[in-house]
C-alpha atoms as a PDB file:
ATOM      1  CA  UNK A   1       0.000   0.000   0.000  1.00  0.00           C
ATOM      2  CA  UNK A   2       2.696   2.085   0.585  1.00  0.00           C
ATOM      3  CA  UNK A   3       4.557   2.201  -2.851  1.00  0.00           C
ATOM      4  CA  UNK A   4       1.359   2.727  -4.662  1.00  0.00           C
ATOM      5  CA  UNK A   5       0.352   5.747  -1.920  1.00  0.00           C
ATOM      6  CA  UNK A   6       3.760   7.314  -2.727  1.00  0.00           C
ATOM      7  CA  UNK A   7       3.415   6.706  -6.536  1.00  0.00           C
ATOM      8  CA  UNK A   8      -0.158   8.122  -6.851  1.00  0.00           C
ATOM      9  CA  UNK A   9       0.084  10.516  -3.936  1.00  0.00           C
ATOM     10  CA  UNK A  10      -3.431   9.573  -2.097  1.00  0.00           C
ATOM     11  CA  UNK A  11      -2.476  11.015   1.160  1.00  0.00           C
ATOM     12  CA  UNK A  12      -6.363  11.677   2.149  1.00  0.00           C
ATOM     13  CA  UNK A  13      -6.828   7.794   2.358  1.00  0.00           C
ATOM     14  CA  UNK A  14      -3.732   6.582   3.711  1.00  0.00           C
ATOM     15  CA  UNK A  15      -3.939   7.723   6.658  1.00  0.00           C
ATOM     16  CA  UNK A  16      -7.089   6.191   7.961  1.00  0.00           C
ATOM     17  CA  UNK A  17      -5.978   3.463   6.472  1.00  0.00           C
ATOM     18  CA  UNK A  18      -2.978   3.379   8.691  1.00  0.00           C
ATOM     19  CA  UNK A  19      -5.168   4.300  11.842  1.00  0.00           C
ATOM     20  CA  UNK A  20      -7.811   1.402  11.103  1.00  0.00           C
ATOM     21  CA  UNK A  21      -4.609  -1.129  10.310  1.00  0.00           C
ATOM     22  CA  UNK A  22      -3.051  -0.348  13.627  1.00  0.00           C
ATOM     23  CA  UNK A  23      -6.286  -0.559  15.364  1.00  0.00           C
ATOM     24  CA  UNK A  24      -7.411  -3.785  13.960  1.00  0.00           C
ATOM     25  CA  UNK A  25      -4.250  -5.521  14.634  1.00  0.00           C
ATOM     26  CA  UNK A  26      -4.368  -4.084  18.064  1.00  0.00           C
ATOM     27  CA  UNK A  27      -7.607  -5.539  18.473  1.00  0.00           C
ATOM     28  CA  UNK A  28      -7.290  -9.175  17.319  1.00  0.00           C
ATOM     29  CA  UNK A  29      -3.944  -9.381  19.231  1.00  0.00           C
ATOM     30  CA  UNK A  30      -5.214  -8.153  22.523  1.00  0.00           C
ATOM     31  CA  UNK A  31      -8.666 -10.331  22.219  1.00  0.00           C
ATOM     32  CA  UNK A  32      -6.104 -13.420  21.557  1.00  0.00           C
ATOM     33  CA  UNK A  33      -4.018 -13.097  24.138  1.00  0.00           C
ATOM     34  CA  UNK A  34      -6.600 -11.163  26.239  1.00  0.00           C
ATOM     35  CA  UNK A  35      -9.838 -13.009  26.280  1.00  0.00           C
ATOM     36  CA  UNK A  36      -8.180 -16.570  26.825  1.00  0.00           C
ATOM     37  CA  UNK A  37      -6.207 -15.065  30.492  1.00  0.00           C
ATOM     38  CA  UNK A  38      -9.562 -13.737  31.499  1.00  0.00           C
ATOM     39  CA  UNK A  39     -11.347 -17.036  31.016  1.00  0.00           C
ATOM     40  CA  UNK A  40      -8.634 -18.461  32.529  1.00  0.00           C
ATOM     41  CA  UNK A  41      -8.958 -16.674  35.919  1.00  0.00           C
ATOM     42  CA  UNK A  42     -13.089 -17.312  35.842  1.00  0.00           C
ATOM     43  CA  UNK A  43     -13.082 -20.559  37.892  1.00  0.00           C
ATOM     44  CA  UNK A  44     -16.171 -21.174  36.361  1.00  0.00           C
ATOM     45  CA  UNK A  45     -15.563 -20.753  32.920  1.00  0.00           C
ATOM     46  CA  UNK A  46     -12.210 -22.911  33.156  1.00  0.00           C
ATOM     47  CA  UNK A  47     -13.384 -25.863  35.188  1.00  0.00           C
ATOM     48  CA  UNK A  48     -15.954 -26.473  32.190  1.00  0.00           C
ATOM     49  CA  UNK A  49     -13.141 -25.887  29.652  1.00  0.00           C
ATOM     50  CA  UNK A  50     -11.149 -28.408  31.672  1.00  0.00           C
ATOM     51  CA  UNK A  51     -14.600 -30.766  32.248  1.00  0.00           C
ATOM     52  CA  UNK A  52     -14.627 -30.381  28.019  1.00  0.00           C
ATOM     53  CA  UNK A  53     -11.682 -31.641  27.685  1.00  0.00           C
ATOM     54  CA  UNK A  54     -11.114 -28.007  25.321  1.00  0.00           C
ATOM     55  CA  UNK A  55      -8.619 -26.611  26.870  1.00  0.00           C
ATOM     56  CA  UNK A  56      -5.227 -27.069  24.727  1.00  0.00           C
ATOM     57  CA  UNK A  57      -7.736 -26.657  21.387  1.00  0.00           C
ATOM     58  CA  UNK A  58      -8.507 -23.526  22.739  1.00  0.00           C
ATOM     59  CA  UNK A  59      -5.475 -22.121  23.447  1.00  0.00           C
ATOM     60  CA  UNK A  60      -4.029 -23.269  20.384  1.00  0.00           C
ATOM     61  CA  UNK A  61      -6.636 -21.672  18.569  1.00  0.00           C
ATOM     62  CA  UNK A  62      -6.120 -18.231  19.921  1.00  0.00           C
ATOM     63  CA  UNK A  63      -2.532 -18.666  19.914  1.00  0.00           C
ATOM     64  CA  UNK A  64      -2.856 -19.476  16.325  1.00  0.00           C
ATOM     65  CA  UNK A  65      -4.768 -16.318  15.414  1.00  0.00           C
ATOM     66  CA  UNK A  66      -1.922 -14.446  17.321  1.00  0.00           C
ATOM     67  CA  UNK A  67       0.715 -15.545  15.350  1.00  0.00           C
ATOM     68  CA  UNK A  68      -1.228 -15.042  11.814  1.00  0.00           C
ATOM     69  CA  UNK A  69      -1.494 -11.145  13.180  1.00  0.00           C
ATOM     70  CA  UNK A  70       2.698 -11.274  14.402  1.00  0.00           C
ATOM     71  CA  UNK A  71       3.810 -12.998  11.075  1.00  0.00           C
ATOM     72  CA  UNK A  72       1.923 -10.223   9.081  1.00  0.00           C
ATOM     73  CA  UNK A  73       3.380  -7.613  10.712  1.00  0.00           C
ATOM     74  CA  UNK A  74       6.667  -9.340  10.489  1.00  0.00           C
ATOM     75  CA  UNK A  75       5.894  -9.270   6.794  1.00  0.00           C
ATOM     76  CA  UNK A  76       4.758  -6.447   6.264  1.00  0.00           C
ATOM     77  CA  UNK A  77       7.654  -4.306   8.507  1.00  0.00           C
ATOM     78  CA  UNK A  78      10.564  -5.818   6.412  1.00  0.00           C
ATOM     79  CA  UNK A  79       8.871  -4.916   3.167  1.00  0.00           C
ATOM     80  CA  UNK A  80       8.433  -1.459   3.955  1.00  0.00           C
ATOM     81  CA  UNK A  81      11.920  -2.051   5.529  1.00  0.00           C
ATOM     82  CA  UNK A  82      12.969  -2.633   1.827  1.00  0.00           C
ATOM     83  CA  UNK A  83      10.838  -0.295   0.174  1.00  0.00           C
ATOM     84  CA  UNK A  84      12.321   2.499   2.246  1.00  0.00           C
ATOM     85  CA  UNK A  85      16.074   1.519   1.562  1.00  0.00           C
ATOM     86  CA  UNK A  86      15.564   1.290  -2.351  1.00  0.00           C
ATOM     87  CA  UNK A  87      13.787   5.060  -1.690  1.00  0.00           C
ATOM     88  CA  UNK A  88      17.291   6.332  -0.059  1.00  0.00           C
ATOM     89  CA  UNK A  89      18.876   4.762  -3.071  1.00  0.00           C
ATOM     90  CA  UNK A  90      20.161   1.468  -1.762  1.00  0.00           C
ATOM     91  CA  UNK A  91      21.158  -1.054  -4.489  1.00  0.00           C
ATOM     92  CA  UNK A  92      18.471  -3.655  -4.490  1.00  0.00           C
ATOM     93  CA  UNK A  93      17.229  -2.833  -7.772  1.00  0.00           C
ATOM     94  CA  UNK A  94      17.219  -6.468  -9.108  1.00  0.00           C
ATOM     95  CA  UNK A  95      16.335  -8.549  -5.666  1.00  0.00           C
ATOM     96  CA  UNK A  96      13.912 -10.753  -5.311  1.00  0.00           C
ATOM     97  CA  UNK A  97      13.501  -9.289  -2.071  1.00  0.00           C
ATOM     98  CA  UNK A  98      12.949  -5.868  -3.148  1.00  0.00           C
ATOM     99  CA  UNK A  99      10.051  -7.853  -5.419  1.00  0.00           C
ATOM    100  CA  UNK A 100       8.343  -9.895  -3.200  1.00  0.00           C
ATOM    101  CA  UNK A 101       8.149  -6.336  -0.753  1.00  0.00           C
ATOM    102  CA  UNK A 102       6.952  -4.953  -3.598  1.00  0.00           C
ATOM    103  CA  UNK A 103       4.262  -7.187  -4.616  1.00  0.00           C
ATOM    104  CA  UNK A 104       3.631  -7.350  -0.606  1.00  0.00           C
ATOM    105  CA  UNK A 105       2.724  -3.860  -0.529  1.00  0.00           C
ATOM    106  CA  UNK A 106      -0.069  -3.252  -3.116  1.00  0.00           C
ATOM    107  CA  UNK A 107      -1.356  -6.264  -2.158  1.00  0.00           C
ATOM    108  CA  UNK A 108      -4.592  -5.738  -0.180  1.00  0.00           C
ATOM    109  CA  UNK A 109      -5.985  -9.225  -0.497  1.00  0.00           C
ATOM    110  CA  UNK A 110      -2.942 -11.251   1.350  1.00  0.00           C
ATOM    111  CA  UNK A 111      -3.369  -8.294   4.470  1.00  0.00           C
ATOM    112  CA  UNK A 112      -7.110  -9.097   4.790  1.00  0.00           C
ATOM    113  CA  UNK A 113      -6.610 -12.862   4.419  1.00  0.00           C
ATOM    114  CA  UNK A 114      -4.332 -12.357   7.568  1.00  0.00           C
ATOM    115  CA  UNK A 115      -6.876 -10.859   9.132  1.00  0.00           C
ATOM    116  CA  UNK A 116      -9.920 -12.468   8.192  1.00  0.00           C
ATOM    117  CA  UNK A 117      -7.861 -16.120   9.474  1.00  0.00           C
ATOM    118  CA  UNK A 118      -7.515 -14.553  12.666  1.00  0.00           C
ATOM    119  CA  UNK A 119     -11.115 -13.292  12.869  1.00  0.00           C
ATOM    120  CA  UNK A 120     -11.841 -16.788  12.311  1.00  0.00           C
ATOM    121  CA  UNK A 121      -9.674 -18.738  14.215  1.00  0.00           C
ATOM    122  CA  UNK A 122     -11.091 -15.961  17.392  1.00  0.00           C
ATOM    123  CA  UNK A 123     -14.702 -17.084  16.378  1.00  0.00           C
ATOM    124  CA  UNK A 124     -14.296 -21.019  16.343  1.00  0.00           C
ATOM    125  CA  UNK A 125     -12.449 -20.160  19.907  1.00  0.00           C
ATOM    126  CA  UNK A 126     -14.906 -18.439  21.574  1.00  0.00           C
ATOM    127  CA  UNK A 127     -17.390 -20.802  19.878  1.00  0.00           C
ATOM    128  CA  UNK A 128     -15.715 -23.527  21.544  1.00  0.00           C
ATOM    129  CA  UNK A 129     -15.503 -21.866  24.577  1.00  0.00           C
ATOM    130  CA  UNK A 130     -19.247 -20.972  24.809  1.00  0.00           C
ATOM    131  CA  UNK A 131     -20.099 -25.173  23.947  1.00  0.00           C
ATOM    132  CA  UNK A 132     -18.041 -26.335  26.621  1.00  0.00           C
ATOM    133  CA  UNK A 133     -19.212 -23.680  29.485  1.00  0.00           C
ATOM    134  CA  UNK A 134     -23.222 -24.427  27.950  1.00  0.00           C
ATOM    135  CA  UNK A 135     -22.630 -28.144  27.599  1.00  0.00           C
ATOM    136  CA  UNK A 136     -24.848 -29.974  30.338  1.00  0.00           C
ATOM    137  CA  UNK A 137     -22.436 -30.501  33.640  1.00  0.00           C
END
């Protein structure tokens, strides 16, 4: 997104953009690491996750989503990393590296795939979470 903002010069939309983006991933990472330590302390909540028989599903489903959010942002930091040293003139004209950032960056697709995994993987949790606490003792 970034090469293509600089290229057409659509400041008026990159900006929200980059508010929403941070938001988001703000968001899905705090309600995967978040809502799985406060079910944790509920000793309700837990004992039927442990009565389920849930438990490491669970937390391997929100650690999942977690780590969809950390390797896009891995991804995405070291493209613009690379973007922003061909901008100052570093030689990485011919890379692949340089090319793959590239392609990384006005792709919107691959982004909202990231998200819309972990927005997924944060549903079936919490889905499973709700069955086991509703399931009959």
């Amino acid at each position: 997104m970034t090469n293509r903002h600089r290229q057409n010069g659509d400041s008026g939309f990159y900006e929200p953009y980059i508010q929403y983006s941070r938001t988001l991933r703000a968001w899905l990472v705090a309600y995967g690491i978040g809502l799985p330590v406060l079910l944790a302390s509920q000793d309700i909540i837990a004992r039927a996750i442990i009565r389920a028989g849930t438990g490491k599903w669970i937390t391997w489903i929100f650690l999942s989503g977690v780590i969809v959010q950390v390797i896009a942002t891995f991804l995405y930091k070291y493209s613009q990393e690379y973007l922003y040293h061909e901008e100052i003139g570093a030689d990485l004209k011919d890379t692949r590296r340089l090319a793959v950032a590239k392609w990384l960056s006005n792709t919107i697709w691959f982004e909202m795939a990231m998200d819309v995994i972990s927005i997924a993987l944060f549903v079936f949790g919490t889905f499973k979470v709700v069955a086991a606490v509703l399931s009959p003792a």
